[in-house]
Each structure stands twice: as structure tokens, then as C-alpha cells.
PDB file of N, CA and C in Angstrom:
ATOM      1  N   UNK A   1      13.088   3.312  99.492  1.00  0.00           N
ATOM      2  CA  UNK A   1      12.285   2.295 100.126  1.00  0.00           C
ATOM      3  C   UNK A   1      11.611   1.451  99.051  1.00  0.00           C
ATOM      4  N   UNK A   2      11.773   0.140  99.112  1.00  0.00           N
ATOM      5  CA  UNK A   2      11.018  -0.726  98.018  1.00  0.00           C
ATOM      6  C   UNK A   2       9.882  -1.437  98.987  1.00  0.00           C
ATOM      7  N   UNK A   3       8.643  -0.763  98.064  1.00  0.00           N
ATOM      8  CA  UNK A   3       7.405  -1.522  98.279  1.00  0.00           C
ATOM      9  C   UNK A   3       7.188  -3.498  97.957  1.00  0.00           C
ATOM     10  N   UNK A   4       6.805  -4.318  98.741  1.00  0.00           N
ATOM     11  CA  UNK A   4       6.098  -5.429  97.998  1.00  0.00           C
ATOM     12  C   UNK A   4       5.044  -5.776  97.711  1.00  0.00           C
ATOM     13  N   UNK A   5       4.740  -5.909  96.755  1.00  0.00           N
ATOM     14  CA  UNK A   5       3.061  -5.657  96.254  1.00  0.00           C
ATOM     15  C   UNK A   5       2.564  -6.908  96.328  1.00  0.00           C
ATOM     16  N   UNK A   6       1.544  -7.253  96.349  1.00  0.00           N
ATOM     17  CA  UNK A   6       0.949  -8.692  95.910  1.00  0.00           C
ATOM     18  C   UNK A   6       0.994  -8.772  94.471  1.00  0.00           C
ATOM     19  N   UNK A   7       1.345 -10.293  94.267  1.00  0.00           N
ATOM     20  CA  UNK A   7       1.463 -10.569  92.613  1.00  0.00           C
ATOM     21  C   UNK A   7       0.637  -9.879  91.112  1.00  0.00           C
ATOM     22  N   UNK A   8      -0.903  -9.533  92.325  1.00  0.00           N
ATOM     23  CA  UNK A   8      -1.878  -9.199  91.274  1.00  0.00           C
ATOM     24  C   UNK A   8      -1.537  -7.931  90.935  1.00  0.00           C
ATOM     25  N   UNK A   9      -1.284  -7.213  91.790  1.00  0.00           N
ATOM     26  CA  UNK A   9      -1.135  -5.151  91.867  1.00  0.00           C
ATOM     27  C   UNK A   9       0.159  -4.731  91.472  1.00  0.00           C
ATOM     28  N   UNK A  10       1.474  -5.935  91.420  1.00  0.00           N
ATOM     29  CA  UNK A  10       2.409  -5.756  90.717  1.00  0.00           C
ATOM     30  C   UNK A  10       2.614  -5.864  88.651  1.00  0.00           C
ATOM     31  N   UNK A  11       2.073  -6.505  88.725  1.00  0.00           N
ATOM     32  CA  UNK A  11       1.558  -6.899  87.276  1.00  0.00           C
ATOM     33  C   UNK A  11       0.826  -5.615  86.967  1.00  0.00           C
ATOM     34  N   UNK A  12       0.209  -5.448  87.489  1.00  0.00           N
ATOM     35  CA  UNK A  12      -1.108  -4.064  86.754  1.00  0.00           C
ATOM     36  C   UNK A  12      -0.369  -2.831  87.014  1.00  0.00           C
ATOM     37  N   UNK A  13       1.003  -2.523  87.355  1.00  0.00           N
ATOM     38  CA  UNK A  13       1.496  -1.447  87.461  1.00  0.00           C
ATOM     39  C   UNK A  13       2.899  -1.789  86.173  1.00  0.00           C
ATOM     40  N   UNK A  14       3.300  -2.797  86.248  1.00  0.00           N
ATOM     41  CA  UNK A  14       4.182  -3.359  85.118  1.00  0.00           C
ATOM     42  C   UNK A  14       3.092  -3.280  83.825  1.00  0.00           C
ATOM     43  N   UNK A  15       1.911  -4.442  83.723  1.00  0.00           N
ATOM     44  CA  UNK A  15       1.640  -3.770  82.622  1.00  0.00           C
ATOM     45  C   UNK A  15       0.668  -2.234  82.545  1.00  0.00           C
ATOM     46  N   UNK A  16       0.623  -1.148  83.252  1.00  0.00           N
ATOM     47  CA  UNK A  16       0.153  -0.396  82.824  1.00  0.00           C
ATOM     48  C   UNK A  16       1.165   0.418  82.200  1.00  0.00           C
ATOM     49  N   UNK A  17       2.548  -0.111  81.890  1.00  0.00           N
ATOM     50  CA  UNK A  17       3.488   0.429  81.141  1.00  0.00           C
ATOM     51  C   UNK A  17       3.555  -0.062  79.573  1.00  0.00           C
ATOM     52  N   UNK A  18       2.877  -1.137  79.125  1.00  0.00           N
ATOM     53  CA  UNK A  18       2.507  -1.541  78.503  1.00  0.00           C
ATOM     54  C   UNK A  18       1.475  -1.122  77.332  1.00  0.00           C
ATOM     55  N   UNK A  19       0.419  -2.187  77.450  1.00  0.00           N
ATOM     56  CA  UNK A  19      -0.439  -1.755  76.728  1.00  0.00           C
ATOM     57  C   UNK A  19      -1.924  -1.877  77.284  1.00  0.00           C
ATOM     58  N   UNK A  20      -3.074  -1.800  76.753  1.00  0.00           N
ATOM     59  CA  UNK A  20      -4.547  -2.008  76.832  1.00  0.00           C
ATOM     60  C   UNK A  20      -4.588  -3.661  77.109  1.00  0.00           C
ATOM     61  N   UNK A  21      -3.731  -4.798  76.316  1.00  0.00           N
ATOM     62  CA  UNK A  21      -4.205  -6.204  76.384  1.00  0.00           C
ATOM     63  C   UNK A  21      -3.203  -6.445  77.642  1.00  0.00           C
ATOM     64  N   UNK A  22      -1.964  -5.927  77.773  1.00  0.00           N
ATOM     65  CA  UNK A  22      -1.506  -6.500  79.137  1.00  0.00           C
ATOM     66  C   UNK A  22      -2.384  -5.928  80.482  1.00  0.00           C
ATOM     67  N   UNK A  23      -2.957  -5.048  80.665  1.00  0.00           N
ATOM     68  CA  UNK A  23      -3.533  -4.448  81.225  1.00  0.00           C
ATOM     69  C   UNK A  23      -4.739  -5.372  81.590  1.00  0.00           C
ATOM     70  N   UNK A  24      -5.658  -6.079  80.257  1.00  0.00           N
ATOM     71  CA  UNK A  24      -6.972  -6.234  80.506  1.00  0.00           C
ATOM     72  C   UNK A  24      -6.530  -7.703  81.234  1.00  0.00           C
ATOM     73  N   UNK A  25      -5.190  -8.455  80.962  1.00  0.00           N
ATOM     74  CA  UNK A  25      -4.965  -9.988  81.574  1.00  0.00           C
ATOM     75  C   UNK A  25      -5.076  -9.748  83.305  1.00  0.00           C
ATOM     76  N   UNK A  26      -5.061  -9.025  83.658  1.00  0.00           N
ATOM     77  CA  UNK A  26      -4.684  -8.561  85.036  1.00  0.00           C
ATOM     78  C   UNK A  26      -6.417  -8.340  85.675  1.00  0.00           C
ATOM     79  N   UNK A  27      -7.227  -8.336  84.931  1.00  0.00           N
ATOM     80  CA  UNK A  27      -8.589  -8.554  85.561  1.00  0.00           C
ATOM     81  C   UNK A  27      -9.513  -9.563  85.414  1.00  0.00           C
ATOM     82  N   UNK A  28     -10.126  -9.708  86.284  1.00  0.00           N
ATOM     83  CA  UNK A  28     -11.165 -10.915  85.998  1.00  0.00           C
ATOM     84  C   UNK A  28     -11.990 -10.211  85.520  1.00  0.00           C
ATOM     85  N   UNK A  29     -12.784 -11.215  84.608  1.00  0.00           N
ATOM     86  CA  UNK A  29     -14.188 -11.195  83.262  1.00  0.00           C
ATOM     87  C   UNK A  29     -14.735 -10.035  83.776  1.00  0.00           C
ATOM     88  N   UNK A  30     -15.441  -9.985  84.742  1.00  0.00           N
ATOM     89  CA  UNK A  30     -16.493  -9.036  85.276  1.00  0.00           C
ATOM     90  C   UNK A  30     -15.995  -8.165  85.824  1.00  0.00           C
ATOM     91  N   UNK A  31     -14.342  -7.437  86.342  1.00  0.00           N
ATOM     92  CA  UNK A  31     -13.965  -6.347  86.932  1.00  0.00           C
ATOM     93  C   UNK A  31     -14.582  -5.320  86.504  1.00  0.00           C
ATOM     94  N   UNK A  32     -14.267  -4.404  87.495  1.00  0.00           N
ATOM     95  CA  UNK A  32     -14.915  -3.267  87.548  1.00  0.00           C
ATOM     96  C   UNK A  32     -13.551  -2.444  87.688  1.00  0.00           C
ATOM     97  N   UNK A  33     -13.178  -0.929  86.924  1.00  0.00           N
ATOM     98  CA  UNK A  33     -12.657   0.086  87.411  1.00  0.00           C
ATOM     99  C   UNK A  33     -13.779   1.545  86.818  1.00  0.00           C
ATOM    100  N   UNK A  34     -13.435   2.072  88.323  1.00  0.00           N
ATOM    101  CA  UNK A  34     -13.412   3.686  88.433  1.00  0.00           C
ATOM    102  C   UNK A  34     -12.200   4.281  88.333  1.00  0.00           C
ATOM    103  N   UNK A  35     -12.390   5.386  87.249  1.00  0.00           N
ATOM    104  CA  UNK A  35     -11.515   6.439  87.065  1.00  0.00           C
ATOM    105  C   UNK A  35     -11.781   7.508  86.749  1.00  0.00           C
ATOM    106  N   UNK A  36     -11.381   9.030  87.250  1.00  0.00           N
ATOM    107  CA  UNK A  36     -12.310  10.146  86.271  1.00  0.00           C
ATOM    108  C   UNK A  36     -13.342  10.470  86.315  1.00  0.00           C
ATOM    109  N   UNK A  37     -14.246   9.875  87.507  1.00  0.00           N
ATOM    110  CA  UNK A  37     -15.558   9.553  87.386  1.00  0.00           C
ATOM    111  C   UNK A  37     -16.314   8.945  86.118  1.00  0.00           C
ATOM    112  N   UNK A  38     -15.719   8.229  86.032  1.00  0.00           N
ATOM    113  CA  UNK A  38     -16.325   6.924  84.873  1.00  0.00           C
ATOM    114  C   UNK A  38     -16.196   5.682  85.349  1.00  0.00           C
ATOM    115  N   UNK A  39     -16.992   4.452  85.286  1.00  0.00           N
ATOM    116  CA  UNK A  39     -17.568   3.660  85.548  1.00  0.00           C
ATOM    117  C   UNK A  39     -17.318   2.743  83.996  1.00  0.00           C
ATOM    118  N   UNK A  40     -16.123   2.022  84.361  1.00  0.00           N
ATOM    119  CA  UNK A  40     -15.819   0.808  83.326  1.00  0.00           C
ATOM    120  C   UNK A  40     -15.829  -0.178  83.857  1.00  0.00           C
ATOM    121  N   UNK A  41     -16.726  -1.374  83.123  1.00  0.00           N
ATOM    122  CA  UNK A  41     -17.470  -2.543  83.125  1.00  0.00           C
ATOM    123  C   UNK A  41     -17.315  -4.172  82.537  1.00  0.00           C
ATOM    124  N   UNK A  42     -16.285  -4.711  82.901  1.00  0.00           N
ATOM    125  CA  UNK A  42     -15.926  -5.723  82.210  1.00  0.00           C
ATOM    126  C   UNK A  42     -15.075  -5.047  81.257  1.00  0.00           C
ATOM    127  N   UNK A  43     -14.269  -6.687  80.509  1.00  0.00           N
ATOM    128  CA  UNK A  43     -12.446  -6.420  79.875  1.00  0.00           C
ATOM    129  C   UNK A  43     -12.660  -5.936  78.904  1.00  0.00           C
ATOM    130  N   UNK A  44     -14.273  -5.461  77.765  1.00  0.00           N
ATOM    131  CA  UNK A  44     -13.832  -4.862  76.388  1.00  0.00           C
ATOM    132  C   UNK A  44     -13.627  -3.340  77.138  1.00  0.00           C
ATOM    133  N   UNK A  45     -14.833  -3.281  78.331  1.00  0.00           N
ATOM    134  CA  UNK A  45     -14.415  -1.564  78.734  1.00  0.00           C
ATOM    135  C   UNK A  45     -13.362  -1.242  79.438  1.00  0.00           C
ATOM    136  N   UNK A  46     -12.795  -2.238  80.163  1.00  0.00           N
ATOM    137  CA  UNK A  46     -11.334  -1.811  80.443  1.00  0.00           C
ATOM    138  C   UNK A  46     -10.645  -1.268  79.816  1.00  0.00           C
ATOM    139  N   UNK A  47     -10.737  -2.560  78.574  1.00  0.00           N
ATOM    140  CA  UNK A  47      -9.335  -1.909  77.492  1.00  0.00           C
ATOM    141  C   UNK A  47      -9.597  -0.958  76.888  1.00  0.00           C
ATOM    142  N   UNK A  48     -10.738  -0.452  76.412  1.00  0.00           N
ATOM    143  CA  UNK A  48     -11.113   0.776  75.714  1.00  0.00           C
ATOM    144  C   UNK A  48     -10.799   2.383  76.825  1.00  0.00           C
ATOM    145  N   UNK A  49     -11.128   1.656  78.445  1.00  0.00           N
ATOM    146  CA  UNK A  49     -10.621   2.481  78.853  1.00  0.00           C
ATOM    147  C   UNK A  49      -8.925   2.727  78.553  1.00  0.00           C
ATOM    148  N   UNK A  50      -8.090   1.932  78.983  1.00  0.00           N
ATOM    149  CA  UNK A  50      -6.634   1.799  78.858  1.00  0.00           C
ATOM    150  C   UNK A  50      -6.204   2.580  77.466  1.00  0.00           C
ATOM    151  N   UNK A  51      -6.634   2.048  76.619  1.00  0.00           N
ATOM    152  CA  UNK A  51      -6.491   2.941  75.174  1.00  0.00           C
ATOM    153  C   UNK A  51      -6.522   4.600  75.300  1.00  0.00           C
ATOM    154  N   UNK A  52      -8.011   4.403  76.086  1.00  0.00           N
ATOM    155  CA  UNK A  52      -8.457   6.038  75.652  1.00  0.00           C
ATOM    156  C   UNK A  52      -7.106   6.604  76.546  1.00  0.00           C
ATOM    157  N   UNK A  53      -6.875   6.215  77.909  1.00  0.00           N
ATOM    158  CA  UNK A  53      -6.080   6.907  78.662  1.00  0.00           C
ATOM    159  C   UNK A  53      -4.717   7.165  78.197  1.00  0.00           C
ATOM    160  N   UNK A  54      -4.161   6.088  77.710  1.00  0.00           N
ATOM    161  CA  UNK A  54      -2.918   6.086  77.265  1.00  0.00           C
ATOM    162  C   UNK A  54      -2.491   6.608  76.187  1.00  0.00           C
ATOM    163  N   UNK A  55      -4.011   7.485  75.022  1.00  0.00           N
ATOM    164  CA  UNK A  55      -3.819   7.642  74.159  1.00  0.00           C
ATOM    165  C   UNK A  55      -3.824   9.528  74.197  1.00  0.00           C
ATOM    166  N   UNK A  56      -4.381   9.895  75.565  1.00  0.00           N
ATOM    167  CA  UNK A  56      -4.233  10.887  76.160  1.00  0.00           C
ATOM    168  C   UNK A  56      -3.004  11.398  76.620  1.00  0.00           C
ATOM    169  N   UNK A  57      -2.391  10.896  77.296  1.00  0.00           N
ATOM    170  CA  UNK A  57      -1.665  11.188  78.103  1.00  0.00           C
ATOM    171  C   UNK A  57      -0.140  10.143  78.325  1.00  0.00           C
ATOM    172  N   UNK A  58       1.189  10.708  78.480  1.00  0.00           N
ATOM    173  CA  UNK A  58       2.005   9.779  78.726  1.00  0.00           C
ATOM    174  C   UNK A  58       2.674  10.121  80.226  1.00  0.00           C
ATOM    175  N   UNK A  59       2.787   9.014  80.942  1.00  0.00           N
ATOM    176  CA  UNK A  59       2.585   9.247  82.460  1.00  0.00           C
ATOM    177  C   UNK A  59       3.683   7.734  83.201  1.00  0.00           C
ATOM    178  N   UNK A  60       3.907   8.076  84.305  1.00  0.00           N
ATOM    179  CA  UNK A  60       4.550   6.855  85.039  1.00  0.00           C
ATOM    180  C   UNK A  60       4.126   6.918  86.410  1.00  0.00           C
ATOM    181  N   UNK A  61       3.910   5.795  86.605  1.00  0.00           N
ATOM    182  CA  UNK A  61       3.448   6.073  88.215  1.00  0.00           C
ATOM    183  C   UNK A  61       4.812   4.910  89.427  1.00  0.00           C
ATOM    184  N   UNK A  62       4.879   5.452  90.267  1.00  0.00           N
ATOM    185  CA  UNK A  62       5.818   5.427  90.880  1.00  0.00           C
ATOM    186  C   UNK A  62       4.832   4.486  92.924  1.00  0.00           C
ATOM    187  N   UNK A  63       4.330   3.333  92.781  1.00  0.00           N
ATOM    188  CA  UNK A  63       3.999   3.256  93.967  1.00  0.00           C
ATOM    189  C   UNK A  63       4.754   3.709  95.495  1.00  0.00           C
ATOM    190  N   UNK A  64       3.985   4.442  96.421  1.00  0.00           N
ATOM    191  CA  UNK A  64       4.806   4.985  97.516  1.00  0.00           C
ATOM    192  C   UNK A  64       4.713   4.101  98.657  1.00  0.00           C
ATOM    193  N   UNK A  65       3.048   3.316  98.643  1.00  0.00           N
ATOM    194  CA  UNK A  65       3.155   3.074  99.789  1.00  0.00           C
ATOM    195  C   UNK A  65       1.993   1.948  99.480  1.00  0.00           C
ATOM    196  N   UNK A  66       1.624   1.539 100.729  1.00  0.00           N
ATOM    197  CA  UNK A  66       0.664   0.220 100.375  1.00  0.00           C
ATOM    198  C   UNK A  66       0.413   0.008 102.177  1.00  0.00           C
ATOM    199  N   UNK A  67      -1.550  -0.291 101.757  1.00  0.00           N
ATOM    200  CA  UNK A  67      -1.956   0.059 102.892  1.00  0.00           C
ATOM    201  C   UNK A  67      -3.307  -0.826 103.205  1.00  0.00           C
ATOM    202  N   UNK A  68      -3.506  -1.722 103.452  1.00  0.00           N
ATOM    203  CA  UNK A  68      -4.708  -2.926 104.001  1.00  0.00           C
ATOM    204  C   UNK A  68      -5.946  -2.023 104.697  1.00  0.00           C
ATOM    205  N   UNK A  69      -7.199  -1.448 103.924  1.00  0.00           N
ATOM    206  CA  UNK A  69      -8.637  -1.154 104.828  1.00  0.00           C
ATOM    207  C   UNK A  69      -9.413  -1.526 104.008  1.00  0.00           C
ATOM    208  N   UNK A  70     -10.154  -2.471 104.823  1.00  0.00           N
ATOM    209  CA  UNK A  70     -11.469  -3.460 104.978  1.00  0.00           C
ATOM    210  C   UNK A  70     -10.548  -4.647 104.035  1.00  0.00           C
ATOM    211  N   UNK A  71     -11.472  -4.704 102.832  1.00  0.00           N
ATOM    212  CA  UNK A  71     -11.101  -5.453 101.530  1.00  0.00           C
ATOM    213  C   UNK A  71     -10.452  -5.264 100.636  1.00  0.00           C
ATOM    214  N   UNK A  72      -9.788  -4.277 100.745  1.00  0.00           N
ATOM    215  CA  UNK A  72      -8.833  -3.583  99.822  1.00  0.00           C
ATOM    216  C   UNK A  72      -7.536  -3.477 100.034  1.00  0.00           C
ATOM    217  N   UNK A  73      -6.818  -3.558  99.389  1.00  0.00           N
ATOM    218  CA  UNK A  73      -5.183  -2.771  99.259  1.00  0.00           C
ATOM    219  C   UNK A  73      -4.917  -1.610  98.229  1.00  0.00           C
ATOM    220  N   UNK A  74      -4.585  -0.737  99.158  1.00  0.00           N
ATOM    221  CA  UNK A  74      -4.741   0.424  98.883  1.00  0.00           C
ATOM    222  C   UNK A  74      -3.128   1.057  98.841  1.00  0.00           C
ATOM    223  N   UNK A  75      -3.137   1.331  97.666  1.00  0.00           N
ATOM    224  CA  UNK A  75      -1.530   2.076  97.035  1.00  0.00           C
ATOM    225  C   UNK A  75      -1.500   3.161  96.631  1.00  0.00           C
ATOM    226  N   UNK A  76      -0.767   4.081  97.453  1.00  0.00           N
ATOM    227  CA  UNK A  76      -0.582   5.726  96.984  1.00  0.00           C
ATOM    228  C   UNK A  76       0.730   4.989  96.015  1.00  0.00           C
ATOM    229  N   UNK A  77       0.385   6.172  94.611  1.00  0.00           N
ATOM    230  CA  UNK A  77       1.213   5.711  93.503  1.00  0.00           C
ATOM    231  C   UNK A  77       1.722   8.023  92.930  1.00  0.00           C
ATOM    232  N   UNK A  78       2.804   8.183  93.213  1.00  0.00           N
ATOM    233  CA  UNK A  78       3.199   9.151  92.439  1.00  0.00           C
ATOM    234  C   UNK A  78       2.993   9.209  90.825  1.00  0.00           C
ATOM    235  N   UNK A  79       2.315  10.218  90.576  1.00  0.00           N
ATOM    236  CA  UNK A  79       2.097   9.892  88.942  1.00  0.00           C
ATOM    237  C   UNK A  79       2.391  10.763  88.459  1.00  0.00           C
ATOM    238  N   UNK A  80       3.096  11.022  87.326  1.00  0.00           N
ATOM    239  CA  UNK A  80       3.987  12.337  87.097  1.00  0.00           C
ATOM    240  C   UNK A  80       3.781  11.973  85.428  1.00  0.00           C
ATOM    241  N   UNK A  81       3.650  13.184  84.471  1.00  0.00           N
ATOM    242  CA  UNK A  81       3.057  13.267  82.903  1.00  0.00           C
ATOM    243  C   UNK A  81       2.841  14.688  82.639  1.00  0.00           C
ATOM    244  N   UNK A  82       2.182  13.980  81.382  1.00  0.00           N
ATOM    245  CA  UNK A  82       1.871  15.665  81.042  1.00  0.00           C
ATOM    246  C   UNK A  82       0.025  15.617  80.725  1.00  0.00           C
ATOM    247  N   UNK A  83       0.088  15.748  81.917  1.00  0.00           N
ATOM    248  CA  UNK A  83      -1.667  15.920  82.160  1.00  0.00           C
ATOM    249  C   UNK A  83      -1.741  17.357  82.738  1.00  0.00           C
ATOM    250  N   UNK A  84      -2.611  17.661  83.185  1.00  0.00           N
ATOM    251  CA  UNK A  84      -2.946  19.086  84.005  1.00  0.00           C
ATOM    252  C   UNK A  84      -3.282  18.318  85.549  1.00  0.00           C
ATOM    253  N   UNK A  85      -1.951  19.344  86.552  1.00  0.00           N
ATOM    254  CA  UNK A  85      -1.848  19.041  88.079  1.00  0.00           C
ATOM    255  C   UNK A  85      -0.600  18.138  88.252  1.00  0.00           C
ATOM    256  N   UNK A  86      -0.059  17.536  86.873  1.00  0.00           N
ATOM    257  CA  UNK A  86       0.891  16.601  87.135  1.00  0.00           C
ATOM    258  C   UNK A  86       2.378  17.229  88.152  1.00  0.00           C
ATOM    259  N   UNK A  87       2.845  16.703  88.976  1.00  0.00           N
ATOM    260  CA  UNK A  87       2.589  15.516  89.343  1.00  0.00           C
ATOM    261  C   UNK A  87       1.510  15.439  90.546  1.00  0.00           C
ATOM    262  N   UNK A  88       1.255  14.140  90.492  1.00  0.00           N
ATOM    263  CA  UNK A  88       0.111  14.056  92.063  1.00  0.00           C
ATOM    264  C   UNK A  88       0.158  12.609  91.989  1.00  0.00           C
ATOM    265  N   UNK A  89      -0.282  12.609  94.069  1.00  0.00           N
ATOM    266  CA  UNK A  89      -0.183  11.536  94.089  1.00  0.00           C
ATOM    267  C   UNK A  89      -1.954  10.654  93.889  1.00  0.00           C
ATOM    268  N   UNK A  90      -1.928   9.495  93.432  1.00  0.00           N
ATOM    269  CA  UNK A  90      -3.390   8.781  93.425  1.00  0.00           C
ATOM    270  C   UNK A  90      -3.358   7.853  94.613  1.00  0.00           C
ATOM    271  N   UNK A  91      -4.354   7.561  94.825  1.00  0.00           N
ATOM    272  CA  UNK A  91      -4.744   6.553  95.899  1.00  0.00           C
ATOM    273  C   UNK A  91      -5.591   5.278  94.862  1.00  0.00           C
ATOM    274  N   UNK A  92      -5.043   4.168  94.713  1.00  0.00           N
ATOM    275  CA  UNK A  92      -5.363   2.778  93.460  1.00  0.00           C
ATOM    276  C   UNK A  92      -5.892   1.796  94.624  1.00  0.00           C
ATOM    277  N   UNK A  93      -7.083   1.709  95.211  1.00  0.00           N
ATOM    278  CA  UNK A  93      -8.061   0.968  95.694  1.00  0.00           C
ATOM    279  C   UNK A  93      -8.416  -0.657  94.979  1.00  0.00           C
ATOM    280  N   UNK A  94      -7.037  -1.654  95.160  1.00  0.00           N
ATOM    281  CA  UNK A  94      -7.810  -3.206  94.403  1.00  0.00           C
ATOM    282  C   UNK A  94      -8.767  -3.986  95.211  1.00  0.00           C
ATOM    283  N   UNK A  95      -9.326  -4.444  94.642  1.00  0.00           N
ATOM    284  CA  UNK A  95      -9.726  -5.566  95.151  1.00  0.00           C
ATOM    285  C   UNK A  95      -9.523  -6.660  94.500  1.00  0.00           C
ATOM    286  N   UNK A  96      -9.093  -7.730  95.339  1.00  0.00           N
ATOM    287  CA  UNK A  96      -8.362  -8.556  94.526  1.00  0.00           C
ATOM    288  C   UNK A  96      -9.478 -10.294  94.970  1.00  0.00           C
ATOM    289  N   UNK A  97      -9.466 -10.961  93.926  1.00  0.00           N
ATOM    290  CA  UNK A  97      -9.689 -12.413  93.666  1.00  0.00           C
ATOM    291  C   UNK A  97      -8.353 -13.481  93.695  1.00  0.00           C
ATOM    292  N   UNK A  98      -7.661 -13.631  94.251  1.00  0.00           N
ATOM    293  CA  UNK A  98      -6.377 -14.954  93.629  1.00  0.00           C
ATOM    294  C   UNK A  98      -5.276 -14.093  92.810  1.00  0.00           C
ATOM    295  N   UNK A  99      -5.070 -14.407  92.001  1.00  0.00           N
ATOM    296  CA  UNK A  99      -4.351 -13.472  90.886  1.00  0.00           C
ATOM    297  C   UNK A  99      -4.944 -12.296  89.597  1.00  0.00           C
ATOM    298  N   UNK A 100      -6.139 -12.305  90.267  1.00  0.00           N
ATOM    299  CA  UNK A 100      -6.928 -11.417  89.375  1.00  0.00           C
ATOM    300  C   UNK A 100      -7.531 -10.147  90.228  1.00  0.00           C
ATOM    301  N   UNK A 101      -7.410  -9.006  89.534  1.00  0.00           N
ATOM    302  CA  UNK A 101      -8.651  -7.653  90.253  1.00  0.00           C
ATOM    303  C   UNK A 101     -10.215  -7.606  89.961  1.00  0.00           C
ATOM    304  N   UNK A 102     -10.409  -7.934  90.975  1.00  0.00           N
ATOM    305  CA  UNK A 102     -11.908  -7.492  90.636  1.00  0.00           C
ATOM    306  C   UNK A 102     -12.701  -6.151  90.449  1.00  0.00           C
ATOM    307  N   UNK A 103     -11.766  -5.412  90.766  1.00  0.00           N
ATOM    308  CA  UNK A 103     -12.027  -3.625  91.249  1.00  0.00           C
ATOM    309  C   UNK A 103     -11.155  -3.105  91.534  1.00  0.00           C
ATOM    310  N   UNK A 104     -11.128  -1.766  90.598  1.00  0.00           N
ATOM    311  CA  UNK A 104     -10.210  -1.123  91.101  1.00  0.00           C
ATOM    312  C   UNK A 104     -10.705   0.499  90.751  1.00  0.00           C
ATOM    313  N   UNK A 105     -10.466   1.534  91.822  1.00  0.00           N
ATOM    314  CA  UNK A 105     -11.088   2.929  92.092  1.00  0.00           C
ATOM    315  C   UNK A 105      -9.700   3.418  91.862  1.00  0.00           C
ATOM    316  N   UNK A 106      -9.618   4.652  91.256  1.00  0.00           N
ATOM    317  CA  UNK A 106      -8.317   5.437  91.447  1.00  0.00           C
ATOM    318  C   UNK A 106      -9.057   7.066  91.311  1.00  0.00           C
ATOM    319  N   UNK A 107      -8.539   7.288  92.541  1.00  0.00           N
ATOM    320  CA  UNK A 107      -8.734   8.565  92.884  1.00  0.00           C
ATOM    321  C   UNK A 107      -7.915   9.585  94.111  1.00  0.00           C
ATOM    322  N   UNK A 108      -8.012  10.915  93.871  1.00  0.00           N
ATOM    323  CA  UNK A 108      -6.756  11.678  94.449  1.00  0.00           C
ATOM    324  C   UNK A 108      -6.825  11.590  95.716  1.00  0.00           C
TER     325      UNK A 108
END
């Protein structure tokens, strides 16, 4: 089954194959992500997040499904690595501006 994503949530899954700077183009100035229970704050903490994560762990995520509540689009994404619990699926909460995220939560 092939998912269609909106332009913005396709990009941020392409570049989260990438790197930290393709990653940070995909948010607006002031985004916000939760991950881990951490609280990152605008694009220098994005990317520092993206770094730290990627520098952890090597991982692919696989979107399953895609799902519209309230303001959000909400994508169960299979994520499979070598983390502890891998594989599992996440639930990636955007909120989106135009072609940019303003927020994004990822949690199980």
C-alpha cells in the first residue's frame, strides 16, 4: 500500500535519511519538536537534535499510515535499527504551516 503524504511530511521523512541541515530546511524558524521527552526549540535545536539522534543510532522508518485529528496529521511510521525495542511502530504528530512544520511530537 503506498501512502500520500503532504509535500511538507514527505520531505522530512526523505530528509531524515539524510542529514541534520536537510532535516532543519523542512521547519519553520520557530518549530518546535518533541522527542524522548525532550523539548527542542527552534532550527539550531533541531539540528543539534538530528545530530545527536543520528549519531546514536542508525534506523529507517517506513510510514504505515496517515491520519487527520484536530490540527494535525498524524503518521504511524515503522522504525526498525539498532536501538533497544527496535522494531516499533511511532506515531509523528505535524503540524504543518504551507510547506513548512511547525511541530512535530513523536511518540509510541
Amino acid at each position: 500500500m503506498t501512502i500520500v503524504l503532504p509535500k511538507p511530511i514527505a520531505n522530512y521523512f526523505k530528509a531524515d535519511k539524510e542529514n541534520g541541515e536537510a532535516i532543519v530546511a523542512c521547519f519553520s524558524e520557530n518549530a518546535v519538536v518533541k522527542d524522548e521527552g525532550q523539548t527542542h526549540m527552534g532550527l539550531d535545536a533541531i539540528r543539534h537534535w538530528k545530530m545527536s539522534t543520528s549519531s546514536k543510532y542508525t534506523y529507517t522508518v517506513e510510514p504505515q499510515s496517515l491520519r487527520e485529528c484536530e490540527e494535525k496529521m498524524i503518521v504511524t511510521g515503522l522504525v526498525a535499527g539498532n536501538f533497544p525495542g527496535s522494531p516499533v511502530n511511532l506515531q509523528y504528530a505535524f503540524t504543518l504551516d504551507g510547506d513548512n512544520i511547525t511541530a512535530l511530537e513523536i511518540s509510541l
